[in-house]
N, C-alpha and C. Protein backbone atom coordinates (compact mmCIF):
# COMPACT_ATOMS: atom_id res chain seq x y z
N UNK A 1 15.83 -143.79 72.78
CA UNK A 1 17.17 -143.56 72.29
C UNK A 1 18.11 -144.50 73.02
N UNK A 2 18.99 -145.08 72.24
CA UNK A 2 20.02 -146.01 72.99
C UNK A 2 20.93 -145.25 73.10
N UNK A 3 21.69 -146.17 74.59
CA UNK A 3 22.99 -144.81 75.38
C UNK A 3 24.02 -144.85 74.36
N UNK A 4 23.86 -145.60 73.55
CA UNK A 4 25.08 -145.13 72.38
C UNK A 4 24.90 -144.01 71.46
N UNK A 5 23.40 -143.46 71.21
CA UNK A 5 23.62 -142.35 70.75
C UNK A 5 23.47 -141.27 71.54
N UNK A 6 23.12 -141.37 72.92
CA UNK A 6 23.39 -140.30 73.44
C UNK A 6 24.58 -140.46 73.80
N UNK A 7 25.98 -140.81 74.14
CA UNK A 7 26.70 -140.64 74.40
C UNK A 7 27.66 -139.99 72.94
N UNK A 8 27.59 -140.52 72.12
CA UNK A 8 28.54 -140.82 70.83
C UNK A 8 29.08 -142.13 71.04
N UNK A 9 28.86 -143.00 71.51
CA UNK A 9 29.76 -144.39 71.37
C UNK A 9 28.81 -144.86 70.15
N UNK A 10 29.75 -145.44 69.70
CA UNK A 10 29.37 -146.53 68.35
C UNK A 10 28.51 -147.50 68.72
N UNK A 11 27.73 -148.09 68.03
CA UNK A 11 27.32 -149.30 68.77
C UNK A 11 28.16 -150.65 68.03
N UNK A 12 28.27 -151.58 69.49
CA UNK A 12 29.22 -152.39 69.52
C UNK A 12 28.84 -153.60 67.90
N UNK A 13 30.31 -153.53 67.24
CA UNK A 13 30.21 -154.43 66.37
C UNK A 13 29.99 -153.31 65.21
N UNK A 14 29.84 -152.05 65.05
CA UNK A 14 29.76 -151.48 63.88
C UNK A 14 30.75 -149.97 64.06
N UNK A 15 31.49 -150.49 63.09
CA UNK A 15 32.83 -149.14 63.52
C UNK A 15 33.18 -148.82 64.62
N UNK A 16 33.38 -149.38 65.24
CA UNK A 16 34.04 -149.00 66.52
C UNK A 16 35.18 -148.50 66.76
N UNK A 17 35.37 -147.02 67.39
CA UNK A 17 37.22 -146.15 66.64
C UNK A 17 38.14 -147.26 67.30
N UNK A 18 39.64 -147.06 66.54
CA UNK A 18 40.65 -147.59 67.18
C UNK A 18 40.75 -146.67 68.35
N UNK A 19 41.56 -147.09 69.79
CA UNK A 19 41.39 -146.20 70.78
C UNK A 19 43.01 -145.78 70.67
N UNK A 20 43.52 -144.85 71.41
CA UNK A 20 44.86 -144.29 71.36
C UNK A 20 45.06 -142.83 70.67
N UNK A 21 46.74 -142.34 71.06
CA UNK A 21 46.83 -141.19 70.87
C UNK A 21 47.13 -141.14 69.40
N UNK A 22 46.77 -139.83 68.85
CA UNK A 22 47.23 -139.71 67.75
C UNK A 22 45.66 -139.25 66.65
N UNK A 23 46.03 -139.04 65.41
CA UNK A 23 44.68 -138.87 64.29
C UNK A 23 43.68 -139.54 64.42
N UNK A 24 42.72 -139.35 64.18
CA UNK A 24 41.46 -140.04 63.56
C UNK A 24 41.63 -141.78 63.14
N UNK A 25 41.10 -142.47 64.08
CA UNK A 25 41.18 -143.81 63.41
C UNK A 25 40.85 -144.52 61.99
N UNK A 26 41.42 -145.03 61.03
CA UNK A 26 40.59 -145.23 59.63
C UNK A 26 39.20 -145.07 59.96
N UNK A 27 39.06 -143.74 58.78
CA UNK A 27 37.54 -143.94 58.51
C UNK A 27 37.34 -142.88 59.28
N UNK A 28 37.48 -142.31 60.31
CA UNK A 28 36.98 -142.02 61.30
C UNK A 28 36.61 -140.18 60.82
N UNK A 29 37.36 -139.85 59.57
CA UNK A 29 36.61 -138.43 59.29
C UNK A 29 35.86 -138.89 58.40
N UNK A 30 35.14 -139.82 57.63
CA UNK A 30 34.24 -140.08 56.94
C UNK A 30 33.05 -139.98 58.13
N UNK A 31 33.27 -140.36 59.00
CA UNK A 31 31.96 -140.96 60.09
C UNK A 31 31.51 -139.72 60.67
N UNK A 32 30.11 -139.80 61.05
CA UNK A 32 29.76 -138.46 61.60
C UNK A 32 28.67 -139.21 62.54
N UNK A 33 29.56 -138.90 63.92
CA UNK A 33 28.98 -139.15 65.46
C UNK A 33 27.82 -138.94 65.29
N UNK A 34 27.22 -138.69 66.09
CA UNK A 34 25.82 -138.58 66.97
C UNK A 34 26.06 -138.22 68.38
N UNK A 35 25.61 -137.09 68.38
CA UNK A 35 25.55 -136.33 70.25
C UNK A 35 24.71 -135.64 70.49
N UNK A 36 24.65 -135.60 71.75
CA UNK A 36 23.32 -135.02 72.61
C UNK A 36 23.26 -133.47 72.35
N UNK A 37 22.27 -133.15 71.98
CA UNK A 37 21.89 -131.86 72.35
C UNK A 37 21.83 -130.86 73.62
N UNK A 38 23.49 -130.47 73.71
CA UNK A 38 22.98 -129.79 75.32
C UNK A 38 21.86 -128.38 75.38
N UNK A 39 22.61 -127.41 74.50
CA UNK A 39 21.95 -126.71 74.37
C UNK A 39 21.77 -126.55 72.91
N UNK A 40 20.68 -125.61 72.35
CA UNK A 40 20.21 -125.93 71.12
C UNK A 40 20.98 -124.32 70.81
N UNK A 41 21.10 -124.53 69.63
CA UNK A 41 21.92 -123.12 68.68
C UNK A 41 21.91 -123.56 67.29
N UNK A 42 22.80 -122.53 67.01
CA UNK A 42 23.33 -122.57 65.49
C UNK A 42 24.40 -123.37 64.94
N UNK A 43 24.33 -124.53 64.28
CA UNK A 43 25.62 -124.94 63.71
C UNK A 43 26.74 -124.24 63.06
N UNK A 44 27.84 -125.12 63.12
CA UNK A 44 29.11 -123.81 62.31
C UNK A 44 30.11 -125.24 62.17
N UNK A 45 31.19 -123.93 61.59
CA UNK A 45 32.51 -125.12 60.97
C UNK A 45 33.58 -124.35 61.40
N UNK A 46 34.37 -125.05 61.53
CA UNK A 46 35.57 -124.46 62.42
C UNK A 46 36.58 -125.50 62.76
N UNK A 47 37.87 -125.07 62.86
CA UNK A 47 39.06 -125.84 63.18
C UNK A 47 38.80 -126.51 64.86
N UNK A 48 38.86 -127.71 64.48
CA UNK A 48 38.64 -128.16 65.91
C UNK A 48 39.55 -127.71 67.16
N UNK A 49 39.49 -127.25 68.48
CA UNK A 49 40.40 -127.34 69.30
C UNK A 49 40.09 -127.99 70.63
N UNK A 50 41.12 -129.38 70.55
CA UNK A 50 40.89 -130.18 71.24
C UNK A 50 41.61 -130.05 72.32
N UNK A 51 41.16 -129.47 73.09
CA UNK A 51 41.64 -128.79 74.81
C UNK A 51 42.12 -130.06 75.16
N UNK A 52 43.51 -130.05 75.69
CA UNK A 52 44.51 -130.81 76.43
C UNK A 52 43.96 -131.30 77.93
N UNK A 53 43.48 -130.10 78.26
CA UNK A 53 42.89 -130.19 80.23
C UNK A 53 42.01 -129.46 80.25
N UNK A 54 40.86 -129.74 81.42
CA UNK A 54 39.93 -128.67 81.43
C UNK A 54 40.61 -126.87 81.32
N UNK A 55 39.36 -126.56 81.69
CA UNK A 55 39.44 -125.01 82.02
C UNK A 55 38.81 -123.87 82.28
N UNK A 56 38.89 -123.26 83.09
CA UNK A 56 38.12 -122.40 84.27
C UNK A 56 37.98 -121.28 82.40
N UNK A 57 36.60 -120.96 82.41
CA UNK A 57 36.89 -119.35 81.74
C UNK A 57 36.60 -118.52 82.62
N UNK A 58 36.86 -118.68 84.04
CA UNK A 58 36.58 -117.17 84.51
C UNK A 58 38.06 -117.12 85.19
N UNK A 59 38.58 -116.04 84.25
CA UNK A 59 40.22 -116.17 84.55
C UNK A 59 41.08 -116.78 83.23
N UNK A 60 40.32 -117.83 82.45
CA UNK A 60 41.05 -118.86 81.93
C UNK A 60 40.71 -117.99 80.22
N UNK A 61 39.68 -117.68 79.99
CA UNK A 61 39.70 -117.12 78.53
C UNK A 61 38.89 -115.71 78.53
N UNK A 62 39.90 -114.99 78.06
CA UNK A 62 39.82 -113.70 77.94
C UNK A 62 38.50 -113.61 76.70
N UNK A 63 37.41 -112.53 77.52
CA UNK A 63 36.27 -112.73 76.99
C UNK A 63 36.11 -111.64 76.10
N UNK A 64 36.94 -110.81 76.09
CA UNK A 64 36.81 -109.72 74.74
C UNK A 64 37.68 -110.25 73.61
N UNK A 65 38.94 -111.01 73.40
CA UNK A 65 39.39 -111.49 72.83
C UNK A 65 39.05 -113.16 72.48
N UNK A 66 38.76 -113.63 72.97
CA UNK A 66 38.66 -115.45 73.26
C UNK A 66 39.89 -116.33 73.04
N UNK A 67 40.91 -115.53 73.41
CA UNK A 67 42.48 -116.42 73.73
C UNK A 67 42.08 -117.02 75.06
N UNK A 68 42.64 -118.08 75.21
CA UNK A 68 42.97 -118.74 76.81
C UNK A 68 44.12 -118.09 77.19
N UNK A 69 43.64 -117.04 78.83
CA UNK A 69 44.68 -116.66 79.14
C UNK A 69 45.16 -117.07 80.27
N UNK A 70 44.86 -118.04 81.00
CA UNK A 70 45.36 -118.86 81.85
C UNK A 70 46.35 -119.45 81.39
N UNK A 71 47.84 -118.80 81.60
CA UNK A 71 49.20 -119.50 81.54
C UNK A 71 49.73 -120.93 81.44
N UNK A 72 48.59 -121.74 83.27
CA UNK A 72 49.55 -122.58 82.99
C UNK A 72 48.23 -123.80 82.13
N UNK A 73 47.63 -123.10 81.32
CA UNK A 73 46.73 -123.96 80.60
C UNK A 73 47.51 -124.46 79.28
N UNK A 74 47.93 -125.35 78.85
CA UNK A 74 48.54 -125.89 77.37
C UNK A 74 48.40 -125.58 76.35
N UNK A 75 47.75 -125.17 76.16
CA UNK A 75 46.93 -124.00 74.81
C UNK A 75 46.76 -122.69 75.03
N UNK A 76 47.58 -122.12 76.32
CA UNK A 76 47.19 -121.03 76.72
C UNK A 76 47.83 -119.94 75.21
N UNK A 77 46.91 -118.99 74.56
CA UNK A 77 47.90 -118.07 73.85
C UNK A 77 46.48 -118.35 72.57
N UNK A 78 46.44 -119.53 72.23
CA UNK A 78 45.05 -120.14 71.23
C UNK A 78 43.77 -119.41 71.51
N UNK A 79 42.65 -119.26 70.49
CA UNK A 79 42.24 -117.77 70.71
C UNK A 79 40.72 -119.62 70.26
N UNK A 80 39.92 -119.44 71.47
CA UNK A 80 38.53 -120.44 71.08
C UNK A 80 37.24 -119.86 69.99
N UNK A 81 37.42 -118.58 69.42
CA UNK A 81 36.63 -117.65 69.04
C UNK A 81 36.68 -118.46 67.27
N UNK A 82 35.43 -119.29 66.91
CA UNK A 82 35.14 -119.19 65.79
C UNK A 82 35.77 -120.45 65.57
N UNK A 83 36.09 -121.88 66.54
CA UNK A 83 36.54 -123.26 66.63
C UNK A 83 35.36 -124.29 67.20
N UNK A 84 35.54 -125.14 66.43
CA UNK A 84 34.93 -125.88 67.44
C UNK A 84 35.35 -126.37 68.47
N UNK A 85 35.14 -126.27 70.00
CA UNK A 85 35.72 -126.23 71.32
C UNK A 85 35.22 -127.60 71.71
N UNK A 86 36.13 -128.29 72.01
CA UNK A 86 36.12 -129.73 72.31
C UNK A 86 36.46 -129.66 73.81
N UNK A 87 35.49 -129.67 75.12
CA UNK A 87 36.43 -129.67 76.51
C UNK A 87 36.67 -131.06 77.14
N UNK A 88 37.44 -130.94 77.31
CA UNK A 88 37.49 -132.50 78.33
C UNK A 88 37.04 -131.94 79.70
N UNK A 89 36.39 -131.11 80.14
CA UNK A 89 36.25 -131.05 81.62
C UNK A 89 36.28 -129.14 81.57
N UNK A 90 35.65 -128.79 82.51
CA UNK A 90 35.59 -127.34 83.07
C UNK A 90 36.04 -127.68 84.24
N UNK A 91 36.76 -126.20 84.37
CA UNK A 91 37.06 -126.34 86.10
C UNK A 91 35.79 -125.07 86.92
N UNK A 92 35.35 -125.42 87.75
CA UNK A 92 33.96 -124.44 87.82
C UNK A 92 34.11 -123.29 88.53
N UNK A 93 33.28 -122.03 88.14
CA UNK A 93 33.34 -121.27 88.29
C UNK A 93 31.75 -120.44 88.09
N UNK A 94 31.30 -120.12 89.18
CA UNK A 94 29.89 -119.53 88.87
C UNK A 94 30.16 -118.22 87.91
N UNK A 95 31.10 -117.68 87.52
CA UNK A 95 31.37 -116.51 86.66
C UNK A 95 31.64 -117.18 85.13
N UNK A 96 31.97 -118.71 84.88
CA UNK A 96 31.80 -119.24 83.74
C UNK A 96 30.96 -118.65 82.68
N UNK A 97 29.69 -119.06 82.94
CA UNK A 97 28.16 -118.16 82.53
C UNK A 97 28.69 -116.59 81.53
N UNK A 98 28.96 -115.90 82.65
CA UNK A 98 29.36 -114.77 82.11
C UNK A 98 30.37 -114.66 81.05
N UNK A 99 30.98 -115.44 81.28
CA UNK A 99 32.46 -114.96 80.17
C UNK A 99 31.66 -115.60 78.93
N UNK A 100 31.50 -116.95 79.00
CA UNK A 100 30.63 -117.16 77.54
C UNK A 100 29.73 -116.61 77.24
N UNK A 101 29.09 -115.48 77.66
CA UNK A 101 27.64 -114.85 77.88
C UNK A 101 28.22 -113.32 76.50
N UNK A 102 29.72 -112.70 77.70
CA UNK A 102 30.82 -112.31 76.89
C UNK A 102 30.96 -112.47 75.32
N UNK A 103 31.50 -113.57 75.52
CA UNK A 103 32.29 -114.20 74.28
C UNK A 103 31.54 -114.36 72.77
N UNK A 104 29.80 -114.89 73.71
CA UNK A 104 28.94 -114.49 72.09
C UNK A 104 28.45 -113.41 71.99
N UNK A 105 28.64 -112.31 72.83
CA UNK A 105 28.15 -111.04 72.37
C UNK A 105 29.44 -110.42 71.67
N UNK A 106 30.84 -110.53 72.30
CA UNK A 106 31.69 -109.77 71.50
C UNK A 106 31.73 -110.71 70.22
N UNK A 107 31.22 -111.80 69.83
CA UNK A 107 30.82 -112.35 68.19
C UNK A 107 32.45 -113.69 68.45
N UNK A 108 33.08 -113.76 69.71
CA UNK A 108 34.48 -114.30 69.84
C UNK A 108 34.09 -115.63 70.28
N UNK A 109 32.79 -116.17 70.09
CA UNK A 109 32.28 -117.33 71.20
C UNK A 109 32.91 -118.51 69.87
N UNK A 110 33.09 -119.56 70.35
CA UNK A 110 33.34 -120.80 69.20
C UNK A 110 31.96 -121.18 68.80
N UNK A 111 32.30 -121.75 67.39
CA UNK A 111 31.45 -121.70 66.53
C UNK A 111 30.25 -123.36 66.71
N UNK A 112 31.22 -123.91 67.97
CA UNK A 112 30.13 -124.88 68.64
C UNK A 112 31.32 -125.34 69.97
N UNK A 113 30.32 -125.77 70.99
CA UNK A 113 30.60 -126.85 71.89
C UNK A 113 30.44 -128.25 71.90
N UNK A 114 31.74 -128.89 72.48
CA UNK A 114 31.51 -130.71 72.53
C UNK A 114 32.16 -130.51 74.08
N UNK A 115 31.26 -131.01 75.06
CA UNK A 115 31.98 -131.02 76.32
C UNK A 115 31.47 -133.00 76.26
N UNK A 116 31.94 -133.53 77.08
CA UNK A 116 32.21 -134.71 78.05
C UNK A 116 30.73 -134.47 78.83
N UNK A 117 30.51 -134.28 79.52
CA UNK A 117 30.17 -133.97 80.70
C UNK A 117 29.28 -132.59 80.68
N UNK A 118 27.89 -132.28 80.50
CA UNK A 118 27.31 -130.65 80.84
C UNK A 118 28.19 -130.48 81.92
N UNK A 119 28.17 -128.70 82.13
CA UNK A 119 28.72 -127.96 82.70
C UNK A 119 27.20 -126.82 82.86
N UNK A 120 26.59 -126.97 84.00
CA UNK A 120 25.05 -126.16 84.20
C UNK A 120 25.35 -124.57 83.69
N UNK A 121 26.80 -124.85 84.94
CA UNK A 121 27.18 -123.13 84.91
C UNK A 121 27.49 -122.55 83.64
N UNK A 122 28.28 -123.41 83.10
CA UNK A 122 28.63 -123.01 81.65
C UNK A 122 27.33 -122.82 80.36
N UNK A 123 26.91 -123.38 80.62
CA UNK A 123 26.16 -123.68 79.50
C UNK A 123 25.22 -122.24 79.88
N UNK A 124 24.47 -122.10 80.81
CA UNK A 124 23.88 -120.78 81.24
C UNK A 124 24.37 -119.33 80.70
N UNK A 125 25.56 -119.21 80.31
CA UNK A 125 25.67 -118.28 79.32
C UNK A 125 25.17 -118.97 78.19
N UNK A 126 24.92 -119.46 77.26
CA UNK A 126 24.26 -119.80 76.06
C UNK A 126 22.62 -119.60 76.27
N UNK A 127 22.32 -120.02 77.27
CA UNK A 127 20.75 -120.15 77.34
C UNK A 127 20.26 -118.75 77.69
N UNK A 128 21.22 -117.91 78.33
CA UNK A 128 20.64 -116.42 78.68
C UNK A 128 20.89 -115.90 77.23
N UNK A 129 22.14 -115.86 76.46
CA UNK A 129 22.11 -115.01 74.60
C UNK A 129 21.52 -116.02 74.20
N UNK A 130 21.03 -117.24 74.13
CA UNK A 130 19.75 -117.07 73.18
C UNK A 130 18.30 -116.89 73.59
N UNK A 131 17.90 -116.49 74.80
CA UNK A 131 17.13 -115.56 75.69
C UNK A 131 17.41 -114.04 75.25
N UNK A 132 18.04 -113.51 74.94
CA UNK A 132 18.36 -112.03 74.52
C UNK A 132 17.89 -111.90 72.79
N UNK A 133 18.19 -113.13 72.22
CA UNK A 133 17.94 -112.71 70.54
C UNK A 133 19.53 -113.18 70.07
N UNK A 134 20.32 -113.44 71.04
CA UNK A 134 21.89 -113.19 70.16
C UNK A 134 21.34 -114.66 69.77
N UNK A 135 22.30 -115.04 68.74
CA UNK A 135 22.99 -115.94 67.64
C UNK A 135 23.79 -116.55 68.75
N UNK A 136 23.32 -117.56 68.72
CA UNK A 136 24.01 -118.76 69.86
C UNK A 136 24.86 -119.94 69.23
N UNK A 137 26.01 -120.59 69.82
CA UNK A 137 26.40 -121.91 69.21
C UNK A 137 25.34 -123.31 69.63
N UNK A 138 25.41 -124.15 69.08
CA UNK A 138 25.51 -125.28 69.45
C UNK A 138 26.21 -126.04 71.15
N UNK A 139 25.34 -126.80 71.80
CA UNK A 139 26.72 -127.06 72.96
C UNK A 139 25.97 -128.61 72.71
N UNK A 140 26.92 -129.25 72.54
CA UNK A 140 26.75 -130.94 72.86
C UNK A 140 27.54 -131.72 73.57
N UNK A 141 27.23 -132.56 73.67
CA UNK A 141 27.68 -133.62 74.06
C UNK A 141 28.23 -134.76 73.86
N UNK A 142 29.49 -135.59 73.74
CA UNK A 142 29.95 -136.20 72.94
C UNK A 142 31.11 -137.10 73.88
N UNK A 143 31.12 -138.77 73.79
CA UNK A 143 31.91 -139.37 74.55
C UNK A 143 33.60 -138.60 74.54
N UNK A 144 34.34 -139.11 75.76
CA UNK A 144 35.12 -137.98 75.98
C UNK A 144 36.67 -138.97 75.22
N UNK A 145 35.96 -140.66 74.64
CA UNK A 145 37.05 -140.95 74.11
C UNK A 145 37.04 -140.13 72.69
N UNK A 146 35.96 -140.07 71.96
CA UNK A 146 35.87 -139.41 71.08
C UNK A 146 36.41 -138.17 70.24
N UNK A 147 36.69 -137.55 71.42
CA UNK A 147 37.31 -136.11 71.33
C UNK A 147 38.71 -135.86 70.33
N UNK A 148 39.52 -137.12 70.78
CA UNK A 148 40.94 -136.97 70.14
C UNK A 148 41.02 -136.96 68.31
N UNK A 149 39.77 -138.08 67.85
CA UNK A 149 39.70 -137.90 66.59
C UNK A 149 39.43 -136.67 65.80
N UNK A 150 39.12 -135.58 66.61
CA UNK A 150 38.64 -134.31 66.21
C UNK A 150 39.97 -133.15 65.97
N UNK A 151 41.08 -133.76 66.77
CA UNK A 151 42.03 -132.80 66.27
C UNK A 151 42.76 -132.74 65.02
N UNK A 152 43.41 -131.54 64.72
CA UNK A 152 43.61 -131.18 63.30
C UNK A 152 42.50 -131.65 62.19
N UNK A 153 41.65 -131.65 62.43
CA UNK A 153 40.53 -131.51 61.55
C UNK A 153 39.91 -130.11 61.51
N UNK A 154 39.50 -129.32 60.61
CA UNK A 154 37.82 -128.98 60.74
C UNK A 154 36.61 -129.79 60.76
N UNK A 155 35.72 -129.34 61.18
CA UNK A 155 34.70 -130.03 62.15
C UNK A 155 33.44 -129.07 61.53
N UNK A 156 32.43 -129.58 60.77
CA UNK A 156 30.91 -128.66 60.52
C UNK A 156 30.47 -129.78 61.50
N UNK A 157 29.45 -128.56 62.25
CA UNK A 157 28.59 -129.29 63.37
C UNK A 157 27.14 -128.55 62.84
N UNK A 158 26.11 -129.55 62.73
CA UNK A 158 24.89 -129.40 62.15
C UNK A 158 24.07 -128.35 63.38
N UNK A 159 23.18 -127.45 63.32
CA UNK A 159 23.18 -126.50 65.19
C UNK A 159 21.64 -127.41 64.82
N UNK A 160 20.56 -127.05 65.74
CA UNK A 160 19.98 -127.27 66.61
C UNK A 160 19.06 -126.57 67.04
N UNK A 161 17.35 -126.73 66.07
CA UNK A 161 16.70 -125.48 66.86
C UNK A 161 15.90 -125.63 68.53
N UNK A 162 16.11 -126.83 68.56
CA UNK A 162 15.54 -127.61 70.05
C UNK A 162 16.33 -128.52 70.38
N UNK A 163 15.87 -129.15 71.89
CA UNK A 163 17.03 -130.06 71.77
C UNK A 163 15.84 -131.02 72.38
N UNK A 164 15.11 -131.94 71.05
CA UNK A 164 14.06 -132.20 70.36
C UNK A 164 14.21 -133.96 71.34
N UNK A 165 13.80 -134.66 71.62
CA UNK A 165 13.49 -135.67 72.51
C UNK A 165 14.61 -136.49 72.20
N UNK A 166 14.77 -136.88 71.06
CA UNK A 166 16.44 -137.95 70.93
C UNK A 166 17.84 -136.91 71.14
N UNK A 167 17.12 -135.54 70.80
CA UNK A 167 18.90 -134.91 70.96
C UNK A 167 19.86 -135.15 70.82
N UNK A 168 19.76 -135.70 69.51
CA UNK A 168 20.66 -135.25 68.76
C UNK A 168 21.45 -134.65 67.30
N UNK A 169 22.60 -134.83 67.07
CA UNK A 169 22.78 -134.00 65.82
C UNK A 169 24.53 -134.68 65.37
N UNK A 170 24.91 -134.06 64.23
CA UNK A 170 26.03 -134.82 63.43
C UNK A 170 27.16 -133.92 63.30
N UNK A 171 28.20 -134.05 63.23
CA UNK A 171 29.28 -134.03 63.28
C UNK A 171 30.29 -134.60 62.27
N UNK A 172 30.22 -133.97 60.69
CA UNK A 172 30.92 -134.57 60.41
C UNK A 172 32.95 -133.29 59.98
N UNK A 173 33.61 -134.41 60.60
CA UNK A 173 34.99 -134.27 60.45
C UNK A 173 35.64 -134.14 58.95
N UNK A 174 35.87 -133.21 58.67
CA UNK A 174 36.85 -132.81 57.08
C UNK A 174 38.57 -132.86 57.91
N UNK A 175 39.73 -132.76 56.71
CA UNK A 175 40.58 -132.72 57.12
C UNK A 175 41.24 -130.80 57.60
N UNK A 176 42.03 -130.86 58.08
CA UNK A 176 42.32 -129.67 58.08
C UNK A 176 42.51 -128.66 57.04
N UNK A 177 41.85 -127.45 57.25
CA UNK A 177 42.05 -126.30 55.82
C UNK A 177 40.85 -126.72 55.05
N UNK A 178 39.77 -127.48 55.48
CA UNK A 178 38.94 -127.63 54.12
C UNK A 178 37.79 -126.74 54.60
């Protein structure tokens, strides 16, 4: 596998996004990435939410509800339950585990993960509910310039019954409401 598809970078010379703030570069919800398989689950579709700053969930998202209730978080009040959760970063917390462990048993977990970067701790709630039988998301992996094209979109993310030697899977971007 070349590090361009495990990362999500394009390979150089074929679509390569415009970089900067703002929508989806032309084209760029037609295109459907390629990312690593962190953990293997179920695909889903869901309004993307493209987290501003990391964030602790132990403390940070209320695990019977799945609002972020960490105040001074930028999205704090936004409920991650049934989105696709885009993180730029966790802030760590060995109680992480648990709250997402939480979040897919009360059915409030997002309907996939795109982190930057695994998160061991985090991800360990996914690997213990789908160790139990629960209905797990998707958690991948996906360059962290990448991320911005994902807002105000919905997002179907293809899930994952292994996370099979190339690991990976697609992502393709609709506009919002579809």
């Amino acid at each position: 596998m070349s590090p361009s598809a495990r990362t999500g970078e394009p390979a150089a010379g074929r679509g390569a996004p415009a970089r900067g703030e703002g929508g989806p570069p032309a084209g760029e919800a037609a295109s459907t990435p390629v990312a690593e398989v962190l953990v293997p689950g179920e695909g889903g579709r869901g309004r993307a939410l493209v987290l501003d700053a990391p964030i602790s969930f132990w403390g940070g998202v209320d695990p019977a509800t799945g609002r972020i209730a960490d105040v001074r978080h930028p999205q704090c009040g936004e409920s991650v339950a049934g989105t696709v959760l885009v993180l730029p970063g966790t802030i760590g917390s060995s109680s992480a585990s648990a709250v997402l462990l939480e979040l897919v048993h009360a059915g409030r977990a997002p309907a996939a993960l795109v982190l930057h970067e695994p998160d061991a701790i985090l991800l360990l709630g996914l690997i213990v509910a789908r160790e139990m039988g629960w209905r797990t998301p998707v958690a991948l992996r996906l360059a962290r310039e990448r991320h911005r094209a994902f807002r105000g979109h919905t997002v179907t993310v293809d899930g994952a019954a292994e996370a099979a030697a190339p690991g990976t899977l697609r992502i393709a971007a609709g506009t919002a409401g579809t």
